[in-house]
Protein backbone atom coordinates (compact mmCIF):
# COMPACT_ATOMS: atom_id res chain seq x y z
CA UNK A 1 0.00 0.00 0.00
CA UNK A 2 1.03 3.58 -0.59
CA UNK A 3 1.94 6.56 1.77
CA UNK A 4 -1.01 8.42 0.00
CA UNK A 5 -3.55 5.47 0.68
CA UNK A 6 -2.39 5.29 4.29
CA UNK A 7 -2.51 9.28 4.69
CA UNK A 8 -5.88 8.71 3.20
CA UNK A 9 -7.50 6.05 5.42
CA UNK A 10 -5.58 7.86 8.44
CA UNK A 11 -7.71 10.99 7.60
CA UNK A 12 -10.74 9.06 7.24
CA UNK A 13 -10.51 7.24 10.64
CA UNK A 14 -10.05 10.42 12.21
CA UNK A 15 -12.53 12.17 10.75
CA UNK A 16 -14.62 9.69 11.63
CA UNK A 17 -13.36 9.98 15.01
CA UNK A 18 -14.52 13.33 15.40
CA UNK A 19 -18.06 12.74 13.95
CA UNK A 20 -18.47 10.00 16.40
CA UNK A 21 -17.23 12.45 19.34
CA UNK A 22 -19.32 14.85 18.20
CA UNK A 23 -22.23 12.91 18.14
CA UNK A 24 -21.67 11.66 21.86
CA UNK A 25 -21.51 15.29 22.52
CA UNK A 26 -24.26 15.77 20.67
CA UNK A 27 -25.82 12.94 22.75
CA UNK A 28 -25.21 13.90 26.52
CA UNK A 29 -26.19 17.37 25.68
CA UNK A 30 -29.77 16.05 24.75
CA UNK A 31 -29.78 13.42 27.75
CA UNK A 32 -29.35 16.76 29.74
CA UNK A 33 -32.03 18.93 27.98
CA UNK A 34 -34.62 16.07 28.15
CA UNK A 35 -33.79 15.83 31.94
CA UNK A 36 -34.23 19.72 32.17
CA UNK A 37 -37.07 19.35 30.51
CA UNK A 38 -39.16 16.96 32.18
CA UNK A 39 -38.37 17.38 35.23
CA UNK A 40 -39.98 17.25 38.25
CA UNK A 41 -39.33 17.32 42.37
CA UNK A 42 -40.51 13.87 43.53
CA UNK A 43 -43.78 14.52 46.21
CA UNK A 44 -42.81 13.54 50.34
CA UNK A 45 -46.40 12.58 50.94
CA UNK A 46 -45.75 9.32 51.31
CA UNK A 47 -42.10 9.46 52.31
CA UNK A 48 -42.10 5.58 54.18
CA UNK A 49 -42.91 3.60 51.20
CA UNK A 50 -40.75 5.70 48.79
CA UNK A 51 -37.17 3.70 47.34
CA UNK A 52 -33.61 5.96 48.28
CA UNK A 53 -33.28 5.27 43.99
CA UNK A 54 -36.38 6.89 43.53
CA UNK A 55 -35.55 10.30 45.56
CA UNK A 56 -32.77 12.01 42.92
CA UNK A 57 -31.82 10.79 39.61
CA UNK A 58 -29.17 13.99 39.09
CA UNK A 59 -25.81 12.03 40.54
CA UNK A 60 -26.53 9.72 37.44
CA UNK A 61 -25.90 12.66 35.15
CA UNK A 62 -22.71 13.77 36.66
CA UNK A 63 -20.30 11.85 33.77
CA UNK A 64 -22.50 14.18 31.34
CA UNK A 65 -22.00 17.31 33.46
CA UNK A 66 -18.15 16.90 33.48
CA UNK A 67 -17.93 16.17 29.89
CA UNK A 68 -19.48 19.30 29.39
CA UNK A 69 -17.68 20.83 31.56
CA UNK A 70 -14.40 20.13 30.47
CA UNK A 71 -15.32 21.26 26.90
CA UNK A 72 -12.22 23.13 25.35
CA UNK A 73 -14.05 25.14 22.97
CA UNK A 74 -16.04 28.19 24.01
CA UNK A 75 -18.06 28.39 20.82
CA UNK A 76 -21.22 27.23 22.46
CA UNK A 77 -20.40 28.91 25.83
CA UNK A 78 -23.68 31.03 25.92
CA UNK A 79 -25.45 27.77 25.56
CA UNK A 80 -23.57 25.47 28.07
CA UNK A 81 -24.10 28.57 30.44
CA UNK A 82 -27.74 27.80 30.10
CA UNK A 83 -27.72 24.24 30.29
CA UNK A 84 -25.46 24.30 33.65
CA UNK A 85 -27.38 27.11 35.44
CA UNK A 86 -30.77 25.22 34.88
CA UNK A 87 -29.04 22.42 36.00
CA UNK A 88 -27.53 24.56 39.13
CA UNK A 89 -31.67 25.49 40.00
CA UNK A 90 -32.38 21.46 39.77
CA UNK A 91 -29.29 20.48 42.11
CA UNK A 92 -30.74 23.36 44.79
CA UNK A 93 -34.02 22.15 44.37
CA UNK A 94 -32.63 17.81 44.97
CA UNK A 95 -30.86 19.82 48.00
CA UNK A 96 -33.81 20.55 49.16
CA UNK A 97 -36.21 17.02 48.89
CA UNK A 98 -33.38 15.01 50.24
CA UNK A 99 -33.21 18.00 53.32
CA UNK A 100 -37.03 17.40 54.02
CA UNK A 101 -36.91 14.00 53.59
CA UNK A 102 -33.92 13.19 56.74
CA UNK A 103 -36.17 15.71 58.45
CA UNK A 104 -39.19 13.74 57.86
CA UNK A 105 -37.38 10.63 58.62
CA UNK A 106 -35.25 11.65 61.90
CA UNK A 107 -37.39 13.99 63.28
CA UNK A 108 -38.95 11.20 65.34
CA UNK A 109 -35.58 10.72 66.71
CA UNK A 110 -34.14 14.54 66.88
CA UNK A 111 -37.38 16.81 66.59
CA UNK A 112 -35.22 20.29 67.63
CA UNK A 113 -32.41 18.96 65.39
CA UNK A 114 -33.95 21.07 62.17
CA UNK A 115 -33.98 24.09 64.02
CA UNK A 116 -30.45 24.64 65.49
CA UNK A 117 -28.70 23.14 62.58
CA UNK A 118 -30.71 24.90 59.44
CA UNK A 119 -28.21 24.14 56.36
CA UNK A 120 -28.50 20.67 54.33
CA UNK A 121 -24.94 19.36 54.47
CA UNK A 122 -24.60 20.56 58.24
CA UNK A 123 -27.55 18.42 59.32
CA UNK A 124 -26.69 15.64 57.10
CA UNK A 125 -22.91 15.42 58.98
CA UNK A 126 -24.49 15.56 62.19
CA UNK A 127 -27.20 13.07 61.45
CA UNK A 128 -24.26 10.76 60.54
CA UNK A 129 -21.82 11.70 63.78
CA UNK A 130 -24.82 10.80 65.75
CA UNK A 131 -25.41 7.60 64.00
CA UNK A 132 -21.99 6.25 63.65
CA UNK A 133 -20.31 8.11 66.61
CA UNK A 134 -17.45 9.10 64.66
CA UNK A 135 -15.84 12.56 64.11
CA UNK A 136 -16.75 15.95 65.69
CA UNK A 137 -19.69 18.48 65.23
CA UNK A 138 -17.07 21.61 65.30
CA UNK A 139 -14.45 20.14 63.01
CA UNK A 140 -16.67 18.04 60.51
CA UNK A 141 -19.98 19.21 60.42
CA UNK A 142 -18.27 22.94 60.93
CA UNK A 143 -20.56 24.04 63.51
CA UNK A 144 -19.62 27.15 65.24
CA UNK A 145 -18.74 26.56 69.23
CA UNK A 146 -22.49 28.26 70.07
CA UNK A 147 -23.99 25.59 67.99
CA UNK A 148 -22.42 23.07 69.35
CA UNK A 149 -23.40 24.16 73.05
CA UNK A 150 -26.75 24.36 72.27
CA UNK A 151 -26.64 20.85 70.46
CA UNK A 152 -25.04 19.30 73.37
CA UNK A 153 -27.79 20.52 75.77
CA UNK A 154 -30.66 20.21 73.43
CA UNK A 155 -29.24 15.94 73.36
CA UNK A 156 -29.41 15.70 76.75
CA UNK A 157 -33.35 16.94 77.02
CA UNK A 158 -34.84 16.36 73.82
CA UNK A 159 -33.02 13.45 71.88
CA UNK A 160 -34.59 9.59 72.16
CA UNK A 161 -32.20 7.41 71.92
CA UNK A 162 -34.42 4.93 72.37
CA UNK A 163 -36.45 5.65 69.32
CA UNK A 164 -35.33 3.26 66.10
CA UNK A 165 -34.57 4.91 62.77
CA UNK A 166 -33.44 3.06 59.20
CA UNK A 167 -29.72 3.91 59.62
CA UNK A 168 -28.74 2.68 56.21
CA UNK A 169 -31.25 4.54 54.83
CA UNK A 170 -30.89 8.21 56.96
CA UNK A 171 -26.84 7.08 56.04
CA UNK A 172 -27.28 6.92 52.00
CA UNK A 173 -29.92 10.15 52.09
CA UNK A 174 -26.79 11.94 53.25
CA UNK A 175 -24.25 10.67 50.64
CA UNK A 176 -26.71 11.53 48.18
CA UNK A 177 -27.11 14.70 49.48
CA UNK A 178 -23.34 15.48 49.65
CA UNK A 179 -22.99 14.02 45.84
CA UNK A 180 -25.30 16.57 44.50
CA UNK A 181 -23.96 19.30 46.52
CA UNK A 182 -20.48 18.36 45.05
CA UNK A 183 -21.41 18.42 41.97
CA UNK A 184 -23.32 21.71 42.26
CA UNK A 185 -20.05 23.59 43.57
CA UNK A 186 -18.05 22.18 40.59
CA UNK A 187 -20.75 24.02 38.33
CA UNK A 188 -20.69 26.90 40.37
CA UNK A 189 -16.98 26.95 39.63
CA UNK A 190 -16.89 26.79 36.58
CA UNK A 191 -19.57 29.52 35.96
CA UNK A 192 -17.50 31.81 38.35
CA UNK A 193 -14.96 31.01 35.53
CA UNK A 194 -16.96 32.28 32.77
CA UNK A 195 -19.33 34.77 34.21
CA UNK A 196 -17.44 37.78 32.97
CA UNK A 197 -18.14 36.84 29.26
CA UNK A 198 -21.98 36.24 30.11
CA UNK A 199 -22.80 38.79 32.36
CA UNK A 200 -20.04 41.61 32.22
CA UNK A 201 -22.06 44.36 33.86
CA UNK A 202 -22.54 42.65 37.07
CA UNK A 203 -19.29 41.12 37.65
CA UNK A 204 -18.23 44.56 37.25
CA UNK A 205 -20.52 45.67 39.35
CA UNK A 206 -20.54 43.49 42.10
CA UNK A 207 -17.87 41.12 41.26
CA UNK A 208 -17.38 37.58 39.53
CA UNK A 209 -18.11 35.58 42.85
CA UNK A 210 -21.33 36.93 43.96
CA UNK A 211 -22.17 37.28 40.04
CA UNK A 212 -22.10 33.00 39.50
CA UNK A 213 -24.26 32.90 42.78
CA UNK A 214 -26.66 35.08 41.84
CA UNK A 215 -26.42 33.25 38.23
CA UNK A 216 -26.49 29.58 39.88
CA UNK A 217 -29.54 30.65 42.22
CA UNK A 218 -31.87 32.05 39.68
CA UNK A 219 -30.58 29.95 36.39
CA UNK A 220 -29.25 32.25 34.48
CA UNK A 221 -29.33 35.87 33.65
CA UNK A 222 -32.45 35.77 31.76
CA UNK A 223 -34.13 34.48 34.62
CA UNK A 224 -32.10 37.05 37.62
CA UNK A 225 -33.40 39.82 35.18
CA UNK A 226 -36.88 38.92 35.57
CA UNK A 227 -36.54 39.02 40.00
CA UNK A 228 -37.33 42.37 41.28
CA UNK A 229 -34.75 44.70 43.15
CA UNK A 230 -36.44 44.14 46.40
CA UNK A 231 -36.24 40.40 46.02
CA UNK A 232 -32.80 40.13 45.25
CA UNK A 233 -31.23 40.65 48.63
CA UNK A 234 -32.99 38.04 50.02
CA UNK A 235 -30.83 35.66 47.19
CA UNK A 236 -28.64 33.47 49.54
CA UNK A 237 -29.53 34.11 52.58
CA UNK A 238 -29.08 31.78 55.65
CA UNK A 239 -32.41 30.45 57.41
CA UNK A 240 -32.54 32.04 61.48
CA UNK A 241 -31.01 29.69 63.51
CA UNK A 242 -33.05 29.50 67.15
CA UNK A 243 -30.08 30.91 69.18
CA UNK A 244 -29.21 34.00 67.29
CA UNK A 245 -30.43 36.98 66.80
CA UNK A 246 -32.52 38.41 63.78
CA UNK A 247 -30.84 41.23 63.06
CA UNK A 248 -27.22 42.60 63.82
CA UNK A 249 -25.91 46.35 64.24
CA UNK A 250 -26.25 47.48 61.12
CA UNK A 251 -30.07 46.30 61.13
CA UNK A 252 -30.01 44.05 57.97
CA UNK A 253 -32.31 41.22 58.03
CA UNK A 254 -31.65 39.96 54.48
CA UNK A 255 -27.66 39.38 54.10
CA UNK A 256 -27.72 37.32 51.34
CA UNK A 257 -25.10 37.01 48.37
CA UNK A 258 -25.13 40.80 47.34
CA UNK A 259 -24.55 41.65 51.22
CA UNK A 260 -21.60 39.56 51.29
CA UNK A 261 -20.19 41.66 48.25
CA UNK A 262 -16.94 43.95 48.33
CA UNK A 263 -19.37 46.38 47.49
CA UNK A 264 -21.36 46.37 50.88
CA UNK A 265 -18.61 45.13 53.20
CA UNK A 266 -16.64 48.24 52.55
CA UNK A 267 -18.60 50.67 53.71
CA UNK A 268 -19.57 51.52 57.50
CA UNK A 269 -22.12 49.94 59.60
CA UNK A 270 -24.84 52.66 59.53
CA UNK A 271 -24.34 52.93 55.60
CA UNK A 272 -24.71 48.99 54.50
CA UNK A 273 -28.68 48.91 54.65
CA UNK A 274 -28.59 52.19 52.33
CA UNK A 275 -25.85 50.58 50.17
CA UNK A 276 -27.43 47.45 50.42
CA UNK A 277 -30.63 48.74 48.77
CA UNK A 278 -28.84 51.03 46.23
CA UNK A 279 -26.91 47.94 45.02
CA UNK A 280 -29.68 45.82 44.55
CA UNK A 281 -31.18 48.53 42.17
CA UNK A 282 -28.21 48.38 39.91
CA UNK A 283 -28.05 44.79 39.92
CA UNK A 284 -31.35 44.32 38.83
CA UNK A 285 -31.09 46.95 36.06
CA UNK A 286 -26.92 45.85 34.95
CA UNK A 287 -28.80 42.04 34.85
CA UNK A 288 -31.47 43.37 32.46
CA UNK A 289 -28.57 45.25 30.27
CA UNK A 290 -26.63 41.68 30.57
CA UNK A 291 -29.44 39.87 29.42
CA UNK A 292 -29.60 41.60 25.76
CA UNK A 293 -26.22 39.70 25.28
CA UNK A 294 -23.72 42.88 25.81
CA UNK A 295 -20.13 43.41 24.31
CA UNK A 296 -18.52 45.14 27.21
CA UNK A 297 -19.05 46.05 30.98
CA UNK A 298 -18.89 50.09 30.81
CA UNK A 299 -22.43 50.25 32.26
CA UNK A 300 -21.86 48.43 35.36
CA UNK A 301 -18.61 50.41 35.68
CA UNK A 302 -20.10 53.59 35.59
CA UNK A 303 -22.84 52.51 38.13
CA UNK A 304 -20.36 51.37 40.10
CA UNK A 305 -18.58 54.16 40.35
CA UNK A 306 -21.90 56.49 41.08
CA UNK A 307 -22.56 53.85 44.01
CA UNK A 308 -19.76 54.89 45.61
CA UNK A 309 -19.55 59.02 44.96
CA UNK A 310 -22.87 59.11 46.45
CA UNK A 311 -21.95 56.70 49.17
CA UNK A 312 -19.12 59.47 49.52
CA UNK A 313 -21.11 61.70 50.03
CA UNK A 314 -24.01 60.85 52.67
CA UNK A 315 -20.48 59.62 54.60
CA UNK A 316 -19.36 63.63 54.37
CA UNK A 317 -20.22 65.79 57.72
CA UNK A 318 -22.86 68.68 56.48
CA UNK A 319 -21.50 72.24 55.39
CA UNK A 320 -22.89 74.02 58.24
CA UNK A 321 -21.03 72.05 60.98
CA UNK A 322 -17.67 73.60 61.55
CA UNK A 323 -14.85 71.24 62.22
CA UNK A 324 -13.08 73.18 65.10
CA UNK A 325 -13.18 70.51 67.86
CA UNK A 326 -15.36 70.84 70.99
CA UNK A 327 -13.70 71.94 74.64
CA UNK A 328 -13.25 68.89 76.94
CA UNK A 329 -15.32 68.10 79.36
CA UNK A 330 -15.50 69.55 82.49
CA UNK A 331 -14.29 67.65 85.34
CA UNK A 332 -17.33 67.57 87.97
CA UNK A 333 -15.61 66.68 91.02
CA UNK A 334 -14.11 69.95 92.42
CA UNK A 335 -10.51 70.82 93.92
CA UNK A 336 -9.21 68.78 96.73
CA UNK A 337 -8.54 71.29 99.29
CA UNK A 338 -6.91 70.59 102.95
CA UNK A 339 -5.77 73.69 104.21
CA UNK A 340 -5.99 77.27 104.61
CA UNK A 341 -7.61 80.26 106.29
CA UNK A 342 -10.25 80.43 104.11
CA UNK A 343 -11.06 76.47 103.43
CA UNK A 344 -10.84 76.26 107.41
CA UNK A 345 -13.29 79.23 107.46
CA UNK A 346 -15.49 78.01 105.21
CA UNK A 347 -15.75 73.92 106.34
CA UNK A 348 -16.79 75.98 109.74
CA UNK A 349 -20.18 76.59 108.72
CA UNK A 350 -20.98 73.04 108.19
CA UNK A 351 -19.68 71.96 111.54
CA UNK A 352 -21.94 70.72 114.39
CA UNK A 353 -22.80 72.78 117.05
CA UNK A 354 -21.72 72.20 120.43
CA UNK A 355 -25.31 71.69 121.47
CA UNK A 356 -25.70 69.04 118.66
CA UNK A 357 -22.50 67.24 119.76
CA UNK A 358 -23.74 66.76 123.70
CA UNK A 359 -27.30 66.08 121.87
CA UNK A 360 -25.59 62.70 120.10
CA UNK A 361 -23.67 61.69 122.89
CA UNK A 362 -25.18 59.42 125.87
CA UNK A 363 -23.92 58.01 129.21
CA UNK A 364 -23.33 54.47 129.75
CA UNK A 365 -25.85 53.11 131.73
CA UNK A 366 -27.76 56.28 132.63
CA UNK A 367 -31.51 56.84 131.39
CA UNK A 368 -31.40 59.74 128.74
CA UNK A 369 -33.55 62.54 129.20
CA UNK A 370 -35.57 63.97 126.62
CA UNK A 371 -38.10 66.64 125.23
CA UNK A 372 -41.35 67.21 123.51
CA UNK A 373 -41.39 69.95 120.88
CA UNK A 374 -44.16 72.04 119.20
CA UNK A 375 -44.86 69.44 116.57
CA UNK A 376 -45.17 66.62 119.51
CA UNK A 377 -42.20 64.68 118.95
CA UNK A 378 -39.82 63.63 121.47
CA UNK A 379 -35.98 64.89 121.24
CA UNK A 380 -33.63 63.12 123.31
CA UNK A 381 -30.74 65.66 125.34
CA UNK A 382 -28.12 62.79 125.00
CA UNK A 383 -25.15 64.43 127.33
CA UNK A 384 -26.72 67.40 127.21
CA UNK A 385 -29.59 67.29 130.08
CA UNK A 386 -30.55 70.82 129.73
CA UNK A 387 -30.89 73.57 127.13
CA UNK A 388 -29.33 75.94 129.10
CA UNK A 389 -25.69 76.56 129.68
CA UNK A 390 -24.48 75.33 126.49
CA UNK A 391 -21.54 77.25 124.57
CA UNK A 392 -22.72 78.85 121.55
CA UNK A 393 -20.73 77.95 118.50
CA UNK A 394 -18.86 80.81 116.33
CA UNK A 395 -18.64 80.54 113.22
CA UNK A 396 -21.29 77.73 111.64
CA UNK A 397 -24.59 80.61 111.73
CA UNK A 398 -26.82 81.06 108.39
CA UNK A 399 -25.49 83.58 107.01
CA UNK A 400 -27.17 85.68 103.99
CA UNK A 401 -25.47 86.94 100.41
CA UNK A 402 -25.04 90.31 99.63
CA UNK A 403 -27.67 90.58 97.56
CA UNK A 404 -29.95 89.58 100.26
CA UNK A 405 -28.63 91.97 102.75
CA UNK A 406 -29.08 94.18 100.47
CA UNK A 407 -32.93 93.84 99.76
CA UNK A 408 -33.08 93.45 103.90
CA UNK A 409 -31.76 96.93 104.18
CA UNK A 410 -33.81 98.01 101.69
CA UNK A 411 -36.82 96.87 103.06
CA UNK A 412 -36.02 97.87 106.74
CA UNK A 413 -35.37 101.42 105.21
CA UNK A 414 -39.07 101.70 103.47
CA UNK A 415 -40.13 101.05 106.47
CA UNK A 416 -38.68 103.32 109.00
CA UNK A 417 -39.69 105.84 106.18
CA UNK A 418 -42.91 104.65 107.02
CA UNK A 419 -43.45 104.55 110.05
CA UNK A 420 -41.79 108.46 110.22
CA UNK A 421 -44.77 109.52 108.45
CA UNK A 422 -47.19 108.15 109.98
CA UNK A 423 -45.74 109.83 113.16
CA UNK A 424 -45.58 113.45 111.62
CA UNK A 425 -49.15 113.06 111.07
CA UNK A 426 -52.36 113.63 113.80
CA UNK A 427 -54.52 111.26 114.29
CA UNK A 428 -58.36 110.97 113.63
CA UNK A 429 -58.96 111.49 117.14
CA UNK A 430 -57.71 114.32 117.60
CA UNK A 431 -59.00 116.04 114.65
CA UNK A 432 -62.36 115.13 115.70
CA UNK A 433 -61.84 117.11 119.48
CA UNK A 434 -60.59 120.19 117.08
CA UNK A 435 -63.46 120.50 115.04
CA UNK A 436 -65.75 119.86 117.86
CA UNK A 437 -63.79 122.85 119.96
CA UNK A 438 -63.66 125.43 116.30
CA UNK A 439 -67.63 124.46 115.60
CA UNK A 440 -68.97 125.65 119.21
CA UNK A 441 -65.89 127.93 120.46
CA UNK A 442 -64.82 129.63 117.83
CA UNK A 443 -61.50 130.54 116.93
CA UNK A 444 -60.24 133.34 120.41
């Protein structure tokens, strides 16, 4: 045979090596569409009776989703996109079923269990730690030290041990659980990859990471255009566990994947709820821009930018503050002061008198004597027995101001004024007797 008949058949096999790859391509690409397309969450109503194969049929697809993911050609990027973002929604949604169903199935065992360990793959570890007493809640289930107090005390009250559950089964709903949870974070990854050719804007915007989130959540941008702004902060958020709090300082209820952006984080803790909400606005409108397939990311640039000059702004003091700083504060407590004439003068006034002093003094043994004032009440003497004789104390008399001396003298000088003229003047008495005497004397 000749070269050119073996460089012939050699370009015939592989041609028809590539026609039969691309037809296996062409193959697990419609496996996955008709999967897409007809599927459907299986129903929990009657959870005993139902098979573990029966449950989730996505880990069966996984050789198909790894083909396509390791694709090297991006020619039909826009469409894989598609197909692993729907296929994102699906794994979220398996998540879920297999999440209600352990619920459904140990809750007879571990009722409070659900509710202080809300995430999937954390209850699914600690379903199995409990099961096969192996490994820790804080190192493998990655339960934070509160969570694993309050597990630890909820086990001692709440848990039956002697209650029997299907162990194989509760132990294969959790593998199954972790499989498609795997295989959801490889897609996840690989969309973080290749979300700046699909949606440019927003990883502009907000950033590649929280962009394949957001992308992965909703199924892909088509879809995260159609969610309104006020719905998209809610996008990732964790369920309230029982022994935490609703809200933090910054008063944000709904820290979901865009609160978790650069974006947000940044700023201070009075201006992420105002930053939170501007964000979401921009988002919503850079994923309707994104969704009329784009060429570059200027828009989400420029928003970005205006995000922050007016998040620059509202952080500014206003004009008519000055910035001259305040005086200190005063100190309240006064002087200490010892010593002196005048500190010795004036600590006089609040001594006790001598009288007082006697007055709170008694004699051992000896009956005290006592007296009844005005009011009626009875005053004991103490050492003093008697009222009278008693030094008078210098020094510790009310005294007035100067001011009210002042309007004392006063007063005592209207009144001597007073009193003068009433004494320069006669009184009706005696001007009665005088016009008695001029009517029938006369004047002589």
């Amino acid at each position: 045979m000749s070269n050119t008949e073996e460089d012939f058949l050699q370009d015939l096999e592989g041609d028809l090596g590539s026609f039969i790859g691309d037809e296996s391509e062409e193959d697990e690409l419609s496996k996955l569409r008709s999967y897409i397309d007809h599927y459907q969450p299986v129903k929990l109503s009657n959870y005993q009776n139902l098979d573990i194969q029966d449950v989730t049929s996505f880990p069966k697809f996984e050789p198909s989703i790894n083909e396509l993911i390791s694709r090297p050609n991006d020619e039909d990027l826009a469409q894989t996109l598609t197909i692993l973002n729907s296929l994102t929604y699906i794994a979220q949604n398996e998540i879920t079923v297999l999440h209600n169903l352990l619920k459904l199935i140990y809750g007879v065992k571990f009722g409070e269990l659900e509710s202080l360990v809300p995430q999937p793959q954390q209850f699914a570890d600690v379903i199995r730690i409990i099961e096969t007493n192996e490994g820790n809640f804080e190192t493998d289930a990655q339960l934070s030290k509160e969570q694993v107090l309050v597990l630890n005390m909820s086990m001692k009250s709440s848990f039956q041990a002697h209650v029997n559950v299907d162990k194989d089964k509760v132990l294969q709903l959790r593998d199954l659980l972790m499989t498609v949870s795997r295989i959801r974070n490889e897609i996840n990854s690989f969309i973080l990859s290749k979300a700046s050719l699909v949606a440019p804007n927003l990883c502009l915007l907000i950033g590649p990471e929280v962009t394949s989130l957001l992308l992965s959540h909703s199924g892909g941008v088509l879809e995260l255009s159609q969610v309104p702004s006020c719905n998209l902060a809610s996008i990732g958020k964790n369920k309230h566990l029982s022994h935490e709090l609703h809200t933090n300082l910054t008063g944000v209820r709904q820290e979901g994947y865009i609160y978790r952006s650069s974006l947000v984080q940044e700023q201070p803790l009075e201006f992420r709820k105002q930053m939170l909400r501007m964000v979401c606005a921009k988002v919503a409108l850079a994923a309707r821009v994104d969704a009329g397939h784009p060429q570059d990311g200027q828009l989400g640039l420029h928003w970005k930018n205006e995000l922050l000059e007016k998040i620059q702004k509202l952080r500014e003091p206003p004009p008519g503050i000055s910035t001259t700083k305040p005086l200190p504060v005063p100190e309240d407590q006064p002087k200490k002061k010892r010593a002196g004439r005048k500190f010795r003068k004036y600590k006089q006034q609040f001594q006790l008198s001598k009288l007082r002093q006697l007055q709170n003094r008694m004699e051992f043994g000896k009956a005290e004597q006592s007296v009844t004032d005005d009011a009626g009440e009875e005053l004991g003497l103490g050492m003093a027995k008697s009222l009278r004789n008693v030094p008078v104390t210098q020094g510790n008399s009310a005294k007035m101001s100067k001011a009210m001396k002042r309007r004392m003298d006063q007063v005592n000088e209207q009144a001597k004024t007073f009193m003068l003229d009433l004494g320069e003047q006669p009184s009706e008495k005696d001007n009665e007797n005088n016009d008695w005497f001029k009517h029938h004397m006369g004047d002589k």
